[in-house]
PDB file of N, CA and C in Angstrom:
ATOM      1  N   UNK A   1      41.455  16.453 -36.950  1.00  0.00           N
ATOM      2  CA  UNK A   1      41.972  17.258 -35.865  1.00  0.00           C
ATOM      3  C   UNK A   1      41.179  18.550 -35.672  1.00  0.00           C
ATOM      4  N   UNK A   2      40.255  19.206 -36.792  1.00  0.00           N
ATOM      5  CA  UNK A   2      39.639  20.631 -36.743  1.00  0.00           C
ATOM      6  C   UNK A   2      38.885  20.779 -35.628  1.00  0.00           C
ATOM      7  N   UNK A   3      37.822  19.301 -35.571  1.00  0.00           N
ATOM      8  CA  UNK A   3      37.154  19.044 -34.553  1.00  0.00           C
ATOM      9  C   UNK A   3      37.368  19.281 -33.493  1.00  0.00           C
ATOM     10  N   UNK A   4      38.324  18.431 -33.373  1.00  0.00           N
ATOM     11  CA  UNK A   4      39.239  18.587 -31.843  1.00  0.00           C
ATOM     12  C   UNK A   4      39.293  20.424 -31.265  1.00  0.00           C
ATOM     13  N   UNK A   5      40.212  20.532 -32.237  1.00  0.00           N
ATOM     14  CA  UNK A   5      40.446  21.642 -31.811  1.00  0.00           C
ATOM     15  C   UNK A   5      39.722  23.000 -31.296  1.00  0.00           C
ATOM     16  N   UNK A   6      38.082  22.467 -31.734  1.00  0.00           N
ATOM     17  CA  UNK A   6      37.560  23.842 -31.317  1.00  0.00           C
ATOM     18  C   UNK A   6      36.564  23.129 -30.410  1.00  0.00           C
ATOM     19  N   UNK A   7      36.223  22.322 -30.365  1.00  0.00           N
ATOM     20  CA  UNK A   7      35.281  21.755 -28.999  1.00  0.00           C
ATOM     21  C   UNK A   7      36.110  21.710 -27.964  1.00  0.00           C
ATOM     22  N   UNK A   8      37.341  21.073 -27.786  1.00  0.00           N
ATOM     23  CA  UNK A   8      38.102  20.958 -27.160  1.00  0.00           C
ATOM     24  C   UNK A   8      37.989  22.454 -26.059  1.00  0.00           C
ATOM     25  N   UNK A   9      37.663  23.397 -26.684  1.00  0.00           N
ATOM     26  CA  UNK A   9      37.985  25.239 -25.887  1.00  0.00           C
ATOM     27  C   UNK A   9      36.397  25.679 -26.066  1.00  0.00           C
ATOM     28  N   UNK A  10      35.147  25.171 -25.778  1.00  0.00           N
ATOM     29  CA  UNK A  10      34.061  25.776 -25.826  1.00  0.00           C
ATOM     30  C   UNK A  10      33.323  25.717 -24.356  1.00  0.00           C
ATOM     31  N   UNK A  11      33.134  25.963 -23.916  1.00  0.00           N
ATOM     32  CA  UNK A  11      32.328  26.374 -22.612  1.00  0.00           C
ATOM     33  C   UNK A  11      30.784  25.563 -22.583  1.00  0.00           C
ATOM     34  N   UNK A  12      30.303  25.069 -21.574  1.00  0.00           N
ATOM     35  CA  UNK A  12      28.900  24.949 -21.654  1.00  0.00           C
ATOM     36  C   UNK A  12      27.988  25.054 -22.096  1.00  0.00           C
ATOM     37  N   UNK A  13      27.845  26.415 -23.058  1.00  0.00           N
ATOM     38  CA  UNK A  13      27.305  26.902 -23.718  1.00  0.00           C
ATOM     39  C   UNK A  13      27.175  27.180 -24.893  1.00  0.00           C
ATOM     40  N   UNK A  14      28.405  26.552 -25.439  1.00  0.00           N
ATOM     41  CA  UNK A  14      29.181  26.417 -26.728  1.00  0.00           C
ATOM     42  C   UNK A  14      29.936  27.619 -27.344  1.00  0.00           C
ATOM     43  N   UNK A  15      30.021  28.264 -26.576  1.00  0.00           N
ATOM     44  CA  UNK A  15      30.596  29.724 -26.722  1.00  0.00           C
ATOM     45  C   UNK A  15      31.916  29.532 -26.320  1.00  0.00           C
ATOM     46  N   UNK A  16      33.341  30.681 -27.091  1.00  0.00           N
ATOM     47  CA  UNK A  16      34.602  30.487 -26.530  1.00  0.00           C
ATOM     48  C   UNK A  16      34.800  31.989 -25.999  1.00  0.00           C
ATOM     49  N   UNK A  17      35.281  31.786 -24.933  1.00  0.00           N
ATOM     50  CA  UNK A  17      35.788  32.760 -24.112  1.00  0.00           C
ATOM     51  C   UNK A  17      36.488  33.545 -24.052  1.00  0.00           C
ATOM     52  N   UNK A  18      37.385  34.793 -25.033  1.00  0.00           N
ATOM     53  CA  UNK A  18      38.081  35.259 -25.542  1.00  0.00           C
ATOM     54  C   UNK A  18      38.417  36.692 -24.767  1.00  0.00           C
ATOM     55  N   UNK A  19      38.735  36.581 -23.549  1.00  0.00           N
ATOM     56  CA  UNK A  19      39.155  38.279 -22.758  1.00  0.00           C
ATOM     57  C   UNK A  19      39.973  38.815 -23.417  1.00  0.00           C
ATOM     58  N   UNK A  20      41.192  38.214 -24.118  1.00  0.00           N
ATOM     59  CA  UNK A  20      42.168  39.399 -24.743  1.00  0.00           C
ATOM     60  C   UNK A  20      42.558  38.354 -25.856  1.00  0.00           C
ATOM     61  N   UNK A  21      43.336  38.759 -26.846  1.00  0.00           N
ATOM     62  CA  UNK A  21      44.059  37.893 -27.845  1.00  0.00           C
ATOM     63  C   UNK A  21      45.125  36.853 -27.495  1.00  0.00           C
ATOM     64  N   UNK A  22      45.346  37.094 -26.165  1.00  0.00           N
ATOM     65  CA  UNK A  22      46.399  36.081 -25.801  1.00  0.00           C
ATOM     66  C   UNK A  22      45.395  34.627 -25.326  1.00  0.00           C
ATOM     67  N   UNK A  23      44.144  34.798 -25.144  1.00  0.00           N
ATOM     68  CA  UNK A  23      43.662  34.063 -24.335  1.00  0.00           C
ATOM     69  C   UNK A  23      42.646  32.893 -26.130  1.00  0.00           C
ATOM     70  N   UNK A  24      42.658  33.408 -27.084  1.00  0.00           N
ATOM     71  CA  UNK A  24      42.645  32.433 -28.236  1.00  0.00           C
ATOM     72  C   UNK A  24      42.992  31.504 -27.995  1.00  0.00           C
ATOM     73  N   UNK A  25      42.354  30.253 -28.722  1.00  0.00           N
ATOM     74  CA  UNK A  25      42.914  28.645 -28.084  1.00  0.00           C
ATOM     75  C   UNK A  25      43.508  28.449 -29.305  1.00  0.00           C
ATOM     76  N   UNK A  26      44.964  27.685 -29.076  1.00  0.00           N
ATOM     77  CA  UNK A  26      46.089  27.534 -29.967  1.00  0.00           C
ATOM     78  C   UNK A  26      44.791  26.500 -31.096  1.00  0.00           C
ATOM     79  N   UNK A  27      45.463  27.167 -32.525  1.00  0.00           N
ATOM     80  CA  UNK A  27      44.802  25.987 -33.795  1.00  0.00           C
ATOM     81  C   UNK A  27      43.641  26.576 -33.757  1.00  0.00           C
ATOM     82  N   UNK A  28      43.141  27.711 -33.514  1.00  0.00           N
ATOM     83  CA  UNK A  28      42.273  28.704 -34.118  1.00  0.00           C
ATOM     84  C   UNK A  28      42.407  29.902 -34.049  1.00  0.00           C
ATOM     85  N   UNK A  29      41.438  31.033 -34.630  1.00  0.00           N
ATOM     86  CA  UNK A  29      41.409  32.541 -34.643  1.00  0.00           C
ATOM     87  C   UNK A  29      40.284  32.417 -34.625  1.00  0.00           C
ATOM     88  N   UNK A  30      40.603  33.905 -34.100  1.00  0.00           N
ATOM     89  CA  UNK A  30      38.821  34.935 -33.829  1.00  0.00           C
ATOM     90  C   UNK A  30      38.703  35.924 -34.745  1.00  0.00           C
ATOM     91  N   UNK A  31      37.813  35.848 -35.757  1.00  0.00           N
ATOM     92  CA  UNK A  31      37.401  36.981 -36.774  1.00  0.00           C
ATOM     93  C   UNK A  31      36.198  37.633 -36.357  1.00  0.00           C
ATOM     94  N   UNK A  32      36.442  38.893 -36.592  1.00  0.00           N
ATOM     95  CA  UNK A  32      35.383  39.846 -35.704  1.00  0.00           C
ATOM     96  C   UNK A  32      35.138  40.700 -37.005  1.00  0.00           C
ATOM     97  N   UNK A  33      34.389  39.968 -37.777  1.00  0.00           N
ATOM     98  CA  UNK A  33      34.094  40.602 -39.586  1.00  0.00           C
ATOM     99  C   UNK A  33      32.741  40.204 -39.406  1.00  0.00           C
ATOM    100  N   UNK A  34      31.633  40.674 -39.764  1.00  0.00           N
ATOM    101  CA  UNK A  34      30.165  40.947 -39.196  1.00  0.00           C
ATOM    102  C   UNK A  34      29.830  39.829 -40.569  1.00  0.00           C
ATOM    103  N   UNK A  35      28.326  39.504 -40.609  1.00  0.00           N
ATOM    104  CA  UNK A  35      27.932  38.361 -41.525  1.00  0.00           C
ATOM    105  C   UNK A  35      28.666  37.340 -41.448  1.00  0.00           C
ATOM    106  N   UNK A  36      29.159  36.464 -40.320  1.00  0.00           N
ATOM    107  CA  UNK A  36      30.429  35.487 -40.807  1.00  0.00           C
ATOM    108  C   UNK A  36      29.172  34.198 -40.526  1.00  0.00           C
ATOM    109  N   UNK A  37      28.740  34.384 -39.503  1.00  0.00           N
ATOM    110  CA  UNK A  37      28.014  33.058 -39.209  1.00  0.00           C
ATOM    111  C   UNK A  37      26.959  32.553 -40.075  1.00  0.00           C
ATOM    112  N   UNK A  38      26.008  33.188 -41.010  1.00  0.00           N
ATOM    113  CA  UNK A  38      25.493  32.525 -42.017  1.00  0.00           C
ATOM    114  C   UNK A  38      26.569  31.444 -43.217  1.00  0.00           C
ATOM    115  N   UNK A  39      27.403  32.871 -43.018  1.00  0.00           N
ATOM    116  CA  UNK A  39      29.057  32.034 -44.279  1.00  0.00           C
ATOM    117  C   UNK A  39      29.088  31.061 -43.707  1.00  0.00           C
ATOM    118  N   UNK A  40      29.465  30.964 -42.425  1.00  0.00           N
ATOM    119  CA  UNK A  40      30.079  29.413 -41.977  1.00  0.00           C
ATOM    120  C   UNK A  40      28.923  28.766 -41.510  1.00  0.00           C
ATOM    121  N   UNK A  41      27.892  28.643 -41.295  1.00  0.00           N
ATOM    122  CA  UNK A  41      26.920  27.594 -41.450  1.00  0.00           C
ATOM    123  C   UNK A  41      26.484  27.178 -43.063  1.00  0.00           C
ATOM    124  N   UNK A  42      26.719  28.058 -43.906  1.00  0.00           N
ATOM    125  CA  UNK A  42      26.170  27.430 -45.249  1.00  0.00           C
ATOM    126  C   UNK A  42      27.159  26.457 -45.898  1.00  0.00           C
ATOM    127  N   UNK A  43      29.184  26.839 -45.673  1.00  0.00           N
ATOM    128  CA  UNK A  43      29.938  26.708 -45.726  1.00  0.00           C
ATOM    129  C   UNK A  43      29.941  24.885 -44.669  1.00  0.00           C
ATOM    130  N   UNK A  44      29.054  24.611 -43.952  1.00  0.00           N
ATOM    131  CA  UNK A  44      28.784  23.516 -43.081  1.00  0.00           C
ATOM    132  C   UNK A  44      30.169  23.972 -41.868  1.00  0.00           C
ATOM    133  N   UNK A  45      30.702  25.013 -41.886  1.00  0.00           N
ATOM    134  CA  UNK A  45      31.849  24.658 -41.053  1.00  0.00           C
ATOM    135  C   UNK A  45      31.684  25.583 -39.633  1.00  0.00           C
ATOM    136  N   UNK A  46      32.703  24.417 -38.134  1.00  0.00           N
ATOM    137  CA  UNK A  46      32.629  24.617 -36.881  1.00  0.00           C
ATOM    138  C   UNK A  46      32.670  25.942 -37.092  1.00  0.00           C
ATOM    139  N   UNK A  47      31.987  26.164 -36.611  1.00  0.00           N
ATOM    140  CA  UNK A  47      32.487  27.654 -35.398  1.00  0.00           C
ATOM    141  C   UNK A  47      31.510  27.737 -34.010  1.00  0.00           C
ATOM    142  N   UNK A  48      32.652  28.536 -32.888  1.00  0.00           N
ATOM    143  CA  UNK A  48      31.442  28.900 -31.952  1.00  0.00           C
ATOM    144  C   UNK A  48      31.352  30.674 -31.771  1.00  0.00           C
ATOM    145  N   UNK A  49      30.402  30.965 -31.215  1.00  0.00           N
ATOM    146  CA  UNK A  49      30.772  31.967 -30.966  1.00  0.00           C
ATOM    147  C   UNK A  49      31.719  33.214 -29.679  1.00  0.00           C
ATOM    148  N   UNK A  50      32.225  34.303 -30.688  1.00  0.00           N
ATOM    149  CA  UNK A  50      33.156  34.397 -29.362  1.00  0.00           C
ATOM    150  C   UNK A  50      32.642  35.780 -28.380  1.00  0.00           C
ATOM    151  N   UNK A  51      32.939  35.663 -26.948  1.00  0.00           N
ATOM    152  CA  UNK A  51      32.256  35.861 -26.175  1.00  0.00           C
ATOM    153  C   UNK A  51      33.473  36.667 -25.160  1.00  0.00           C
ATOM    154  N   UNK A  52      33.308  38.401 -25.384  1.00  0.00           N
ATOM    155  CA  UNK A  52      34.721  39.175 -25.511  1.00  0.00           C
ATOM    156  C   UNK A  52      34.634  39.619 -23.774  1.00  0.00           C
ATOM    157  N   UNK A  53      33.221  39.518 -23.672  1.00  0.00           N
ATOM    158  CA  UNK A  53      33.491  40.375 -21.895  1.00  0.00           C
ATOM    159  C   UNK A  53      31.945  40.302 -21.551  1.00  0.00           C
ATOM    160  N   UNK A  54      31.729  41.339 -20.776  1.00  0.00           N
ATOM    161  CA  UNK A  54      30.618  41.738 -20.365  1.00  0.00           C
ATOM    162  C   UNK A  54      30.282  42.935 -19.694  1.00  0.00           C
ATOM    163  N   UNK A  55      28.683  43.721 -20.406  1.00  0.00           N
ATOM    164  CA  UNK A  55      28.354  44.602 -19.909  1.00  0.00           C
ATOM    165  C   UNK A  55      27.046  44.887 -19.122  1.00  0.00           C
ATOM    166  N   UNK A  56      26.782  46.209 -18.808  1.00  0.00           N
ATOM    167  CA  UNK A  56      25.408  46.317 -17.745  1.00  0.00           C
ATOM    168  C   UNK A  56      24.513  46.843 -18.711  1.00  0.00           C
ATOM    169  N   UNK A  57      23.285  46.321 -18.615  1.00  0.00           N
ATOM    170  CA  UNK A  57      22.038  46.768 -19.385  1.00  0.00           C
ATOM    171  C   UNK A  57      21.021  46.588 -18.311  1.00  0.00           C
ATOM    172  N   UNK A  58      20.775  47.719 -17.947  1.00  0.00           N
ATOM    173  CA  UNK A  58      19.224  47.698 -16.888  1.00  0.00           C
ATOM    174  C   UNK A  58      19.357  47.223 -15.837  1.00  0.00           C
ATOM    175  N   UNK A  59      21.103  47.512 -15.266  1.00  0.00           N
ATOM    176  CA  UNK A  59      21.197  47.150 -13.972  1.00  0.00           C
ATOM    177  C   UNK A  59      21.735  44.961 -14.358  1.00  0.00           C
ATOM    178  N   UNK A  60      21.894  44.624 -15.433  1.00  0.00           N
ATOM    179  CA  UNK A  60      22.119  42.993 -15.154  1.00  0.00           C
ATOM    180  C   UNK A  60      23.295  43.116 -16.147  1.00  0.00           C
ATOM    181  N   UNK A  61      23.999  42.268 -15.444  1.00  0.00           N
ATOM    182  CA  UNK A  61      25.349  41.858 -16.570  1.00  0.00           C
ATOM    183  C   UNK A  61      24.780  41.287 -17.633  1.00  0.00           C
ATOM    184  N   UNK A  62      24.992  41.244 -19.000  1.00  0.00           N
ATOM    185  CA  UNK A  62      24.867  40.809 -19.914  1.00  0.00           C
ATOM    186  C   UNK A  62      25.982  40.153 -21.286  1.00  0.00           C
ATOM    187  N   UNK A  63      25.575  39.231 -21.251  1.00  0.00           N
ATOM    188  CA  UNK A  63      27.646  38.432 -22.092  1.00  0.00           C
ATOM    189  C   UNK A  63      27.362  39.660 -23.466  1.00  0.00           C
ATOM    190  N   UNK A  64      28.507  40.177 -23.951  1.00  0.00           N
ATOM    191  CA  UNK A  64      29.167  40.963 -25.217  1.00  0.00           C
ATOM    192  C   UNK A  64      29.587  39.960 -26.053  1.00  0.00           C
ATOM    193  N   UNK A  65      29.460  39.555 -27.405  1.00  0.00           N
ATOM    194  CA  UNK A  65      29.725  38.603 -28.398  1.00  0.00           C
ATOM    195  C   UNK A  65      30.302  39.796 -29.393  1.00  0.00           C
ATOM    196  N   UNK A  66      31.755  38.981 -30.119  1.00  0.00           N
ATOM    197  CA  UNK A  66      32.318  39.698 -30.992  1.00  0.00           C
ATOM    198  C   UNK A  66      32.912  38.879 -31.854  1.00  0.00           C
ATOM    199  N   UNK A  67      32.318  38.738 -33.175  1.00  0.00           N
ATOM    200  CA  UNK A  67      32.708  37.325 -33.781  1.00  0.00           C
ATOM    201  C   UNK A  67      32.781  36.291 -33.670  1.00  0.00           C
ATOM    202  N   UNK A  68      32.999  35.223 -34.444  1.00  0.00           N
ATOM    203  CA  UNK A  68      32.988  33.491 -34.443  1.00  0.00           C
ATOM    204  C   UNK A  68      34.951  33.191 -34.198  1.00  0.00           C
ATOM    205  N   UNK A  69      34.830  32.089 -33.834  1.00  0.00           N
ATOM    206  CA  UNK A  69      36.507  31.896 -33.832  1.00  0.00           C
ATOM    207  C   UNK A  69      35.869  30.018 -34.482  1.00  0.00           C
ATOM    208  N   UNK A  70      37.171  30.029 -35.174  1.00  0.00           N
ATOM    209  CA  UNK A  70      37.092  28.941 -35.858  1.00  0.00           C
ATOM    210  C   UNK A  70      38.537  28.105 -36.256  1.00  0.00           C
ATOM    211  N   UNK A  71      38.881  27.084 -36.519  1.00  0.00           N
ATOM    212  CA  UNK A  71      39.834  26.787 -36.777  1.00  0.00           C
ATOM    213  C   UNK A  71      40.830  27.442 -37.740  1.00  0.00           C
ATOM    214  N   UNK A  72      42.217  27.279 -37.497  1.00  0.00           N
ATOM    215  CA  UNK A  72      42.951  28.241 -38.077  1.00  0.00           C
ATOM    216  C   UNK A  72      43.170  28.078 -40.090  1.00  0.00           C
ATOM    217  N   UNK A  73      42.728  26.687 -40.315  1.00  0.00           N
ATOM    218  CA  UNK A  73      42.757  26.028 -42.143  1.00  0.00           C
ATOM    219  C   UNK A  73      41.115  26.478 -42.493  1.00  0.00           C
ATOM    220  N   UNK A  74      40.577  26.937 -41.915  1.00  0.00           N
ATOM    221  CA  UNK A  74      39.229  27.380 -42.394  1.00  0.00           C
ATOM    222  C   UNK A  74      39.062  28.836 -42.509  1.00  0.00           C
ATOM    223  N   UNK A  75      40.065  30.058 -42.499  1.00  0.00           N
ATOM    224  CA  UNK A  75      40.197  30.902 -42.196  1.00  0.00           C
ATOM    225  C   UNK A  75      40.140  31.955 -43.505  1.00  0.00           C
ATOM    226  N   UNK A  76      40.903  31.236 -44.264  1.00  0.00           N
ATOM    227  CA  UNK A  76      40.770  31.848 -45.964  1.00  0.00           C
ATOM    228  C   UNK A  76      39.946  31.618 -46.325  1.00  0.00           C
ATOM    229  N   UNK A  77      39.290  30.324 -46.338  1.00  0.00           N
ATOM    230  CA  UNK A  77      37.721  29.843 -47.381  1.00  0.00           C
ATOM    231  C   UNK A  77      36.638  30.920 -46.644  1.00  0.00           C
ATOM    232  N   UNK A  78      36.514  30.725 -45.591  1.00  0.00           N
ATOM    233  CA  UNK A  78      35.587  32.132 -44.844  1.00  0.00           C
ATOM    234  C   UNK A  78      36.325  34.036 -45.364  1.00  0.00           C
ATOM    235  N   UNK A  79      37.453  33.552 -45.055  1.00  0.00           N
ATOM    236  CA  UNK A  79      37.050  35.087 -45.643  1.00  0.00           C
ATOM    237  C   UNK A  79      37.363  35.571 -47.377  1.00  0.00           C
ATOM    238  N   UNK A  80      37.556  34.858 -48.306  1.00  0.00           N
ATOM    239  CA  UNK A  80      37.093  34.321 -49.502  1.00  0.00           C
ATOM    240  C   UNK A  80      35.889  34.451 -49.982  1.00  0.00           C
ATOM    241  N   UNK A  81      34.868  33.966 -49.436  1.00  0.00           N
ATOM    242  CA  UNK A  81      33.730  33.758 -49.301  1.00  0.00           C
ATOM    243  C   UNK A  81      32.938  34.845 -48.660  1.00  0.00           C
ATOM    244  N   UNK A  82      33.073  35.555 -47.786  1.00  0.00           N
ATOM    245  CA  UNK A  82      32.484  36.569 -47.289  1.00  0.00           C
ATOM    246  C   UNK A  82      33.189  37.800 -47.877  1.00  0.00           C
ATOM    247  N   UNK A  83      34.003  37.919 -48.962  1.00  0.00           N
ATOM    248  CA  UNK A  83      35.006  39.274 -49.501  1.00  0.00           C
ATOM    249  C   UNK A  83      33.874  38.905 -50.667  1.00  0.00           C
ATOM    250  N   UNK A  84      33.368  37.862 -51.681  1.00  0.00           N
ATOM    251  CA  UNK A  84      32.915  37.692 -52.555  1.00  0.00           C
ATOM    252  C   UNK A  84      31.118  38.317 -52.339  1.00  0.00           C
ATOM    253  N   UNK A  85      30.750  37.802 -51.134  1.00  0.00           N
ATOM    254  CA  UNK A  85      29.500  38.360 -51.127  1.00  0.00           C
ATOM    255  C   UNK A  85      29.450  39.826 -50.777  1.00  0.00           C
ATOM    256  N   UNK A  86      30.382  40.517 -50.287  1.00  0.00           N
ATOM    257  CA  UNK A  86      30.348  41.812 -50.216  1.00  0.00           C
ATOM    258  C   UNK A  86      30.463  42.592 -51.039  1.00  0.00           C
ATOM    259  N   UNK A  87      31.407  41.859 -52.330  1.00  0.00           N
ATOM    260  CA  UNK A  87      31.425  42.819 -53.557  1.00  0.00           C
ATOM    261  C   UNK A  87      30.549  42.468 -54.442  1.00  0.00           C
ATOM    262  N   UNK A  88      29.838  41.514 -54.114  1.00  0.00           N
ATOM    263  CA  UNK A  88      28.291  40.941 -54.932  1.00  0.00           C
ATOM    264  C   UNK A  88      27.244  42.131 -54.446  1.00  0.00           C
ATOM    265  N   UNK A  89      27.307  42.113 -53.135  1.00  0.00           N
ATOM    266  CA  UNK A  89      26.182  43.325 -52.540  1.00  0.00           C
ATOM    267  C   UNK A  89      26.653  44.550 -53.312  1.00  0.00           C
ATOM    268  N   UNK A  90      27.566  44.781 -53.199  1.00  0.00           N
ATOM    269  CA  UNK A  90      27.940  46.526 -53.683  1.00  0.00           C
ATOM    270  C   UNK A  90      27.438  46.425 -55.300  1.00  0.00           C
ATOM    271  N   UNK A  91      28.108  45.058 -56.170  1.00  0.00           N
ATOM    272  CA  UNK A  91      27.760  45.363 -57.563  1.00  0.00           C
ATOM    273  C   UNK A  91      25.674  45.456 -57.829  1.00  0.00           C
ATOM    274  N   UNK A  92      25.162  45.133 -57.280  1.00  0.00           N
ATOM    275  CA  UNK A  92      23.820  44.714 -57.251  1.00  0.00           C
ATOM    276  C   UNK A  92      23.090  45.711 -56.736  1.00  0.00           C
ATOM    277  N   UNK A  93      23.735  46.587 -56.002  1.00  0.00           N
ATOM    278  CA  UNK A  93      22.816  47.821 -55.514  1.00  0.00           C
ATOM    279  C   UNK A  93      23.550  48.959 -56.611  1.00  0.00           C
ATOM    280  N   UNK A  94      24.725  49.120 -57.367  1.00  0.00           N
ATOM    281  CA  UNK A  94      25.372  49.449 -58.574  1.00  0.00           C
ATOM    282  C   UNK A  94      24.562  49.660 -59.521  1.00  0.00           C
ATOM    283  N   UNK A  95      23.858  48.466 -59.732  1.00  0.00           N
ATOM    284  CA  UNK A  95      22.846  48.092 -61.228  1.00  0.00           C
ATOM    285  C   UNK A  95      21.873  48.689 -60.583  1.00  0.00           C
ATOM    286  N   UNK A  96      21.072  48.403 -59.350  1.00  0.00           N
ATOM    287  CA  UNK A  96      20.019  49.078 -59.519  1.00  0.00           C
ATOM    288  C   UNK A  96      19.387  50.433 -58.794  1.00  0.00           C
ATOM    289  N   UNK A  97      20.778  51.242 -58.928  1.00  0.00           N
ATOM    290  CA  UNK A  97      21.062  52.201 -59.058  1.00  0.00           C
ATOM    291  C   UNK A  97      20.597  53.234 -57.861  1.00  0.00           C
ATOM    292  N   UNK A  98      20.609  51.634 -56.548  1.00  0.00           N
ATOM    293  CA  UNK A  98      20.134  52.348 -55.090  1.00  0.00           C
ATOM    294  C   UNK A  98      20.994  52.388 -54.333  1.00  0.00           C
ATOM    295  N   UNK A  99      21.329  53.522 -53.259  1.00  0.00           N
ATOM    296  CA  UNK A  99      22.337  53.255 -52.327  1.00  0.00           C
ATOM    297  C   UNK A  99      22.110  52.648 -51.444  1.00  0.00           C
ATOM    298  N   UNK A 100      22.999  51.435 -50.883  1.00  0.00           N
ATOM    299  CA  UNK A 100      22.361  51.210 -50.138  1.00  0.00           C
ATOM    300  C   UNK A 100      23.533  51.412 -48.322  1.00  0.00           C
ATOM    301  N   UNK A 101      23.248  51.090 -47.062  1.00  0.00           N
ATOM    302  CA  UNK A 101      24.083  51.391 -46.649  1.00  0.00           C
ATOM    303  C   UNK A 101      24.649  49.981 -46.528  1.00  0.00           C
ATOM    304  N   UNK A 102      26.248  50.290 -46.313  1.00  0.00           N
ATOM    305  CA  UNK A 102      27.122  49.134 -46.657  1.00  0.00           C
ATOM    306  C   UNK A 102      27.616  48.610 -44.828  1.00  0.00           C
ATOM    307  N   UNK A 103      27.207  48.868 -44.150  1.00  0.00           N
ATOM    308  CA  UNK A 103      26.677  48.653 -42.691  1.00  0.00           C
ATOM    309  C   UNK A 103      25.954  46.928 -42.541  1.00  0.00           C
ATOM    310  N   UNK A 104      25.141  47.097 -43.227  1.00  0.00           N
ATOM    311  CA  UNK A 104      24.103  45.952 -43.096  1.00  0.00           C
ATOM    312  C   UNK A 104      24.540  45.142 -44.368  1.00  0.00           C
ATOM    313  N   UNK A 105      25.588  44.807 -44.605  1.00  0.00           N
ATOM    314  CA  UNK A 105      26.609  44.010 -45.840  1.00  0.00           C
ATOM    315  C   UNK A 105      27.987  43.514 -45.390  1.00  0.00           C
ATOM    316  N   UNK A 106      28.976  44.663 -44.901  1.00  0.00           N
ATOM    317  CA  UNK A 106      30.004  44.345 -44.495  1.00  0.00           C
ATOM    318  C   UNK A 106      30.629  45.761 -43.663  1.00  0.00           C
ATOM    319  N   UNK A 107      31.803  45.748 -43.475  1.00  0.00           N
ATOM    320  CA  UNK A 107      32.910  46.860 -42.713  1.00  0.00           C
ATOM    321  C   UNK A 107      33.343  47.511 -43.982  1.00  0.00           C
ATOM    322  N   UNK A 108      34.119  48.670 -43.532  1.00  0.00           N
ATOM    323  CA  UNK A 108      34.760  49.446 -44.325  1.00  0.00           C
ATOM    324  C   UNK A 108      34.825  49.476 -46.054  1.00  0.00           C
ATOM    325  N   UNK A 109      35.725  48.054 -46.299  1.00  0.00           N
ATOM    326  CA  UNK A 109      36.796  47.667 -47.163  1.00  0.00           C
ATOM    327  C   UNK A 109      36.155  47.278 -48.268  1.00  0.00           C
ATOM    328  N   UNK A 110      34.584  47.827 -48.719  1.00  0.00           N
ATOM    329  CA  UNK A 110      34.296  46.859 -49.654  1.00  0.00           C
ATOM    330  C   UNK A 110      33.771  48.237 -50.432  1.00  0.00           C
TER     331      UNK A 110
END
């Protein structure tokens, strides 16, 4: 059924269309936690990406992307998995005793 559920809501382009939170397709979520899409391609699992609005750059509309949305039973193993590599990054720049910025790793919480 995972299948189903997220091709079923992808656009042409393979992108899902997400204007507000009401507009999520039932039997998934949208996580807007940065590094997710390497996780879930190594992880082998669906996602598309989600695609929040649009803005002007140089005079042309241009699509705004804000996270992957993925089925709703794949939701812990991804963020499981991406909580583990973030506190892997922090212990590893720890040891070698560089700061590094935690920007280009994860958000806030780690």
């Amino acid at each position: 059924m995972w299948a189903v559920c997220l091709f079923a809501f992808q656009n042409e382009r393979g992108q899902v269309d997400v204007w507000s939170e009401k507009c999520i397709p039932p039997g998934t979520v949208h996580l807007r936690f940065p590094r997710l899409v390497p996780v879930a391609q190594r992880l082998k699992i669906d996602f598309a990406p989600a695609m929040v609005g649009f803005e002007i750059r140089r005079g042309k509309s241009v699509p705004v992307y804000e996270g992957i949305v993925v089925c709703e039973e794949f939701k812990e193993k991804l963020m499981e998995v991406s909580s583990t590599g973030c506190a892997l990054f922090n212990l590893i720049s720890k040891i070698l005793g560089i700061e590094l910025v935690n920007a280009y790793a994860c958000y806030g919480g780690c």
